[in-house]
N, C-alpha and C. Protein backbone atom coordinates (compact mmCIF):
# COMPACT_ATOMS: atom_id res chain seq x y z
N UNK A 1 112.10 -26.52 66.96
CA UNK A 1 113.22 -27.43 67.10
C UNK A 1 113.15 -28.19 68.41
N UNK A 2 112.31 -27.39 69.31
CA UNK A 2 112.47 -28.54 70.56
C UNK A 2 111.52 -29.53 70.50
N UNK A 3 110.40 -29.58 69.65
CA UNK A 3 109.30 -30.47 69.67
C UNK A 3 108.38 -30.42 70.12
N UNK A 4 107.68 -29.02 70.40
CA UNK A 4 106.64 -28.99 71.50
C UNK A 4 104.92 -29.81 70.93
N UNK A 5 104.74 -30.33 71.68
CA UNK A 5 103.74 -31.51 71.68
C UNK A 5 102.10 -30.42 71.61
N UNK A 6 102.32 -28.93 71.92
CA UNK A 6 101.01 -28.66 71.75
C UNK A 6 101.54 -26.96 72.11
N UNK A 7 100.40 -26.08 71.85
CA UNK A 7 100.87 -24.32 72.19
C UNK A 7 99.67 -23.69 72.48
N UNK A 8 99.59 -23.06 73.79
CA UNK A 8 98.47 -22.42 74.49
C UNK A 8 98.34 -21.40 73.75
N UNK A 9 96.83 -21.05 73.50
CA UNK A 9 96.54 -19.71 72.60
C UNK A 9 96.62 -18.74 74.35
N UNK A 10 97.22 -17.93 74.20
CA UNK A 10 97.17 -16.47 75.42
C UNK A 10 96.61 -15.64 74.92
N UNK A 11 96.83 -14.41 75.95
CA UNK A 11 95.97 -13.18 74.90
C UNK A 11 96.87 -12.72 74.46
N UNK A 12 98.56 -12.97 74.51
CA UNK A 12 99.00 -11.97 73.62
C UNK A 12 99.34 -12.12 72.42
N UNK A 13 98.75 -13.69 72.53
CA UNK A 13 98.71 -14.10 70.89
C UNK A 13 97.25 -13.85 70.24
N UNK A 14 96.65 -13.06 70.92
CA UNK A 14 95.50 -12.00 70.10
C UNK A 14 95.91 -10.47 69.98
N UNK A 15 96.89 -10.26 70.63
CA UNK A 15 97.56 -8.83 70.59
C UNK A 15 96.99 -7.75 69.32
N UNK A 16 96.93 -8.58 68.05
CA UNK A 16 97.01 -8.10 66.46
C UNK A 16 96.15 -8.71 65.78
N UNK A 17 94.70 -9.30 66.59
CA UNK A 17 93.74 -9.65 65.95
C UNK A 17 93.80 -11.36 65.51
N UNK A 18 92.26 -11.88 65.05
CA UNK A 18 92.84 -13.20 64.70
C UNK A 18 93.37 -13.56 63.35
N UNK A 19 93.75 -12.86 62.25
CA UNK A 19 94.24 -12.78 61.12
C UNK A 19 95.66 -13.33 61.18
N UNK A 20 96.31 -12.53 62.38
CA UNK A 20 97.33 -12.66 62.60
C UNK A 20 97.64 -13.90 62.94
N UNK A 21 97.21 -13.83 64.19
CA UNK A 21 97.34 -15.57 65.13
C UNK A 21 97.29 -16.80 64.18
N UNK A 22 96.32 -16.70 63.38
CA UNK A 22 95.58 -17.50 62.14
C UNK A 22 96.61 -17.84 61.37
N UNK A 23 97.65 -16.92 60.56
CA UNK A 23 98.89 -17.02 60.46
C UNK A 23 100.22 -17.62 61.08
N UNK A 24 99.77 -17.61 62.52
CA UNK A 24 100.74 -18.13 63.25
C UNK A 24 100.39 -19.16 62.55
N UNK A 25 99.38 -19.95 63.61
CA UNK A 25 99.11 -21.27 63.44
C UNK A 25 99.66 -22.39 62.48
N UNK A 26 99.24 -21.29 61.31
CA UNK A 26 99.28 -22.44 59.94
C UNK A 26 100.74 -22.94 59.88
N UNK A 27 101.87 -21.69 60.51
CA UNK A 27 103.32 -22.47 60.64
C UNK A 27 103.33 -23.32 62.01
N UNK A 28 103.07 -23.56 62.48
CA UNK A 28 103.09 -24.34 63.95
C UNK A 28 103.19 -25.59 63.09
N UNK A 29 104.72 -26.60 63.77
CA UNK A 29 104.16 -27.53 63.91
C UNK A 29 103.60 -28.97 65.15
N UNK A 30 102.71 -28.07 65.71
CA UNK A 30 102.03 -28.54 66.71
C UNK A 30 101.31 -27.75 66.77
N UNK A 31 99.59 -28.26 67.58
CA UNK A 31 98.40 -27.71 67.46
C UNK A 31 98.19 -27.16 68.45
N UNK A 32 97.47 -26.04 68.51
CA UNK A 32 97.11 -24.32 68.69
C UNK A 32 95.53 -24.87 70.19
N UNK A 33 96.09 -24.55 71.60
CA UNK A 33 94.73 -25.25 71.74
C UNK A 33 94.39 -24.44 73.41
N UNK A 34 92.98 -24.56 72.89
CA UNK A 34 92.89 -23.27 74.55
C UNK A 34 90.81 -24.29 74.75
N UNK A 35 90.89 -24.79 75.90
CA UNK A 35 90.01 -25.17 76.23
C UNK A 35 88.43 -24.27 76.58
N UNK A 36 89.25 -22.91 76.72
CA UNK A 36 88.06 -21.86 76.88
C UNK A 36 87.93 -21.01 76.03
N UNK A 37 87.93 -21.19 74.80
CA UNK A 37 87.83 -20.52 73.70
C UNK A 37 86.76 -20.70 72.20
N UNK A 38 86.12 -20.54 71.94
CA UNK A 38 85.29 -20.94 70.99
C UNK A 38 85.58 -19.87 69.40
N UNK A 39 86.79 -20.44 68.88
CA UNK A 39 86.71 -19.56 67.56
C UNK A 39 86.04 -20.03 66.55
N UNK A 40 84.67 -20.44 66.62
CA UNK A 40 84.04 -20.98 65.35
C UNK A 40 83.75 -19.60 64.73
N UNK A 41 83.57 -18.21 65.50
CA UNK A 41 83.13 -17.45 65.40
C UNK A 41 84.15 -16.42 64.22
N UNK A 42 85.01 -17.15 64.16
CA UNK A 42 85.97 -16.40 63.35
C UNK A 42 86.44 -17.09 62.31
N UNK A 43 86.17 -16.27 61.09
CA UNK A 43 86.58 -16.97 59.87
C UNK A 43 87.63 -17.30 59.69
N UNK A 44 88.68 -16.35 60.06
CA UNK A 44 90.49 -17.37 60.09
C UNK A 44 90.41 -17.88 60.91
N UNK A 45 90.00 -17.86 62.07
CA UNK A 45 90.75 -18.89 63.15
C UNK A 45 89.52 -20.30 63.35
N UNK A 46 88.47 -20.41 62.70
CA UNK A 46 87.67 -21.64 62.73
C UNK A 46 88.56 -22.95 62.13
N UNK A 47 88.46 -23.86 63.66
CA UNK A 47 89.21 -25.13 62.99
C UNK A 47 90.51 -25.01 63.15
N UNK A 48 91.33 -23.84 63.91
CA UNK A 48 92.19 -23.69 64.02
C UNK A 48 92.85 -23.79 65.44
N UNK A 49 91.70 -23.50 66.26
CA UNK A 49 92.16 -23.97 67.74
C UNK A 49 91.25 -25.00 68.24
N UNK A 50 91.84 -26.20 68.93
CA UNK A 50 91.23 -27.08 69.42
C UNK A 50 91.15 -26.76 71.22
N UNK A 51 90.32 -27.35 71.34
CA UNK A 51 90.12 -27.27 72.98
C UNK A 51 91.00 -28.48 73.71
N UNK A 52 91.93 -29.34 73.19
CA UNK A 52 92.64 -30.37 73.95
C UNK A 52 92.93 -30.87 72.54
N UNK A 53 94.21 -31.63 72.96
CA UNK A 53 94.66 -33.06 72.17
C UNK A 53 95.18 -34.01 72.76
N UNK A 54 95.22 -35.22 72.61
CA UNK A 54 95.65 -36.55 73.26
C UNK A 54 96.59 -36.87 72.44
N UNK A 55 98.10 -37.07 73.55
CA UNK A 55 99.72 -36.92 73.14
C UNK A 55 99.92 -38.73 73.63
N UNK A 56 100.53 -39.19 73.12
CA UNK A 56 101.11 -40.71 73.69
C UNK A 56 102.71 -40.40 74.04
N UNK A 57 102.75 -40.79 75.31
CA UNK A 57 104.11 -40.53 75.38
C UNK A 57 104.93 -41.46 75.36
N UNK A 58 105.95 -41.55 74.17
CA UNK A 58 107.02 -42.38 73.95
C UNK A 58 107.18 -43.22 74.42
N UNK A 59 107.89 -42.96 75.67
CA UNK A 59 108.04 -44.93 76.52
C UNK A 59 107.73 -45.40 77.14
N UNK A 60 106.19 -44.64 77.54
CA UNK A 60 105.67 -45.89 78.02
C UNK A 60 104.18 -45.85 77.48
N UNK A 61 103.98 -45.26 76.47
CA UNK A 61 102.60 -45.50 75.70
C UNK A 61 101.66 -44.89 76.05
N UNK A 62 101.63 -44.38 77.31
CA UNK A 62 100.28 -43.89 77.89
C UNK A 62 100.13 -42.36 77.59
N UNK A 63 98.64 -42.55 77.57
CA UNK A 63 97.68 -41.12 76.65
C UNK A 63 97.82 -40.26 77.64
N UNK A 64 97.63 -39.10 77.39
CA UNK A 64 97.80 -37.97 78.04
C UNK A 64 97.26 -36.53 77.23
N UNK A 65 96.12 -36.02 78.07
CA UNK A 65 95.27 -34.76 77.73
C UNK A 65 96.47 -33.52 77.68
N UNK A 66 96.27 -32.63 76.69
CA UNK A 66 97.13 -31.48 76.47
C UNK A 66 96.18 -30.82 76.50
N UNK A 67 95.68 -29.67 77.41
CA UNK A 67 94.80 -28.59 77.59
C UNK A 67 95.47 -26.87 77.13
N UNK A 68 94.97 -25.96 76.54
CA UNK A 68 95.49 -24.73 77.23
C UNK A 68 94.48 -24.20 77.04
N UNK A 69 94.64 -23.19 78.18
CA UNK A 69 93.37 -22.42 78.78
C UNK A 69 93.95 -20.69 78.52
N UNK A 70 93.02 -19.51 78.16
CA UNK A 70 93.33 -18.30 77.46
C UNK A 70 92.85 -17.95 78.73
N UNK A 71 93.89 -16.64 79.09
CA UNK A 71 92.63 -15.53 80.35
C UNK A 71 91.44 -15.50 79.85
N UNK A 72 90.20 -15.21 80.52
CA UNK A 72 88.95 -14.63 80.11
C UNK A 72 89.18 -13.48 79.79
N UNK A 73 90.04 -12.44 80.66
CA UNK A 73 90.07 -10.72 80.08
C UNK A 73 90.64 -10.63 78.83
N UNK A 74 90.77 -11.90 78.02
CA UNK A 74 91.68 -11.17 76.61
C UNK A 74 90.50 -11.04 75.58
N UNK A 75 89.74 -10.36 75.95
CA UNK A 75 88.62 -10.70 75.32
C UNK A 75 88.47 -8.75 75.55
N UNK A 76 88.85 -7.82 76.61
CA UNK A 76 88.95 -6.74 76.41
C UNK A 76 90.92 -6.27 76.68
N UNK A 77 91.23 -7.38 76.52
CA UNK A 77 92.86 -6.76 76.78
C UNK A 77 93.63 -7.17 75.66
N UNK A 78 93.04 -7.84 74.69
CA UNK A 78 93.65 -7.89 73.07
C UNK A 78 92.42 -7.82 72.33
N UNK A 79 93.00 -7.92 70.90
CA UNK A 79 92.03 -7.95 70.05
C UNK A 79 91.44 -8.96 69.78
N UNK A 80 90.90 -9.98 69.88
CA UNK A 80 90.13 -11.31 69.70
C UNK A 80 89.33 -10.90 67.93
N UNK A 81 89.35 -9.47 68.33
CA UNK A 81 88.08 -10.01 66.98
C UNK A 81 87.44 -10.57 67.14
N UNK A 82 86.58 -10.80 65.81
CA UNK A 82 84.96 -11.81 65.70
C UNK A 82 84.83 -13.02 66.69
N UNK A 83 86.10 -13.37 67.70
CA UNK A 83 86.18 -14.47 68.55
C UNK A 83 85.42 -14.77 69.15
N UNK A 84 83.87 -15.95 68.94
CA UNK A 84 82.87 -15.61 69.86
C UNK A 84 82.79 -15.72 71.05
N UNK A 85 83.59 -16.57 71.84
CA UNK A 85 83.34 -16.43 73.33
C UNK A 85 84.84 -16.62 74.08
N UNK A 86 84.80 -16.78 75.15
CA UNK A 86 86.22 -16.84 76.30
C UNK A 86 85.08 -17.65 77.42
């Protein structure tokens, strides 16, 4: 309801594996995005997180990079699963 323009993957949105998260996603409406993350490696979550998106902002037109960046340790401090890299 507030409109958020984009949503950082964290690790505690690997807490329960990427099945789960994967699930999130598909209700989001806004895209799922962590610049240091490579889930090609995972069959639910491939295509599901982008590394950036480019937002235009309303009044005055101009583009603007949306980044989010995941800890590196969630890679032993959640479950990532098949997630291939951080």
């Amino acid at each position: 309801m507030i409109g958020f323009d984009a949503m950082a993957c964290g690790n505690h949105e690997l807490d329960y594996g990427p099945g789960i998260l994967a699930g999130s996603a598909s209700t989001l409406n806004a895209p799922l995005v962590s610049c240091n993350v490579d889930a090609s490696g995972s069959a639910e979550l491939a295509g599901k997180v982008s590394p950036y998106v480019i937002h235009t902002l309303p009044l005055s037109g101009k583009k603007v990079a949306i980044i989010g960046l995941t800890p590196a340790d969630a890679a032993t401090t959640s479950s990532p699963g098949e997630l291939a890299r951080f």
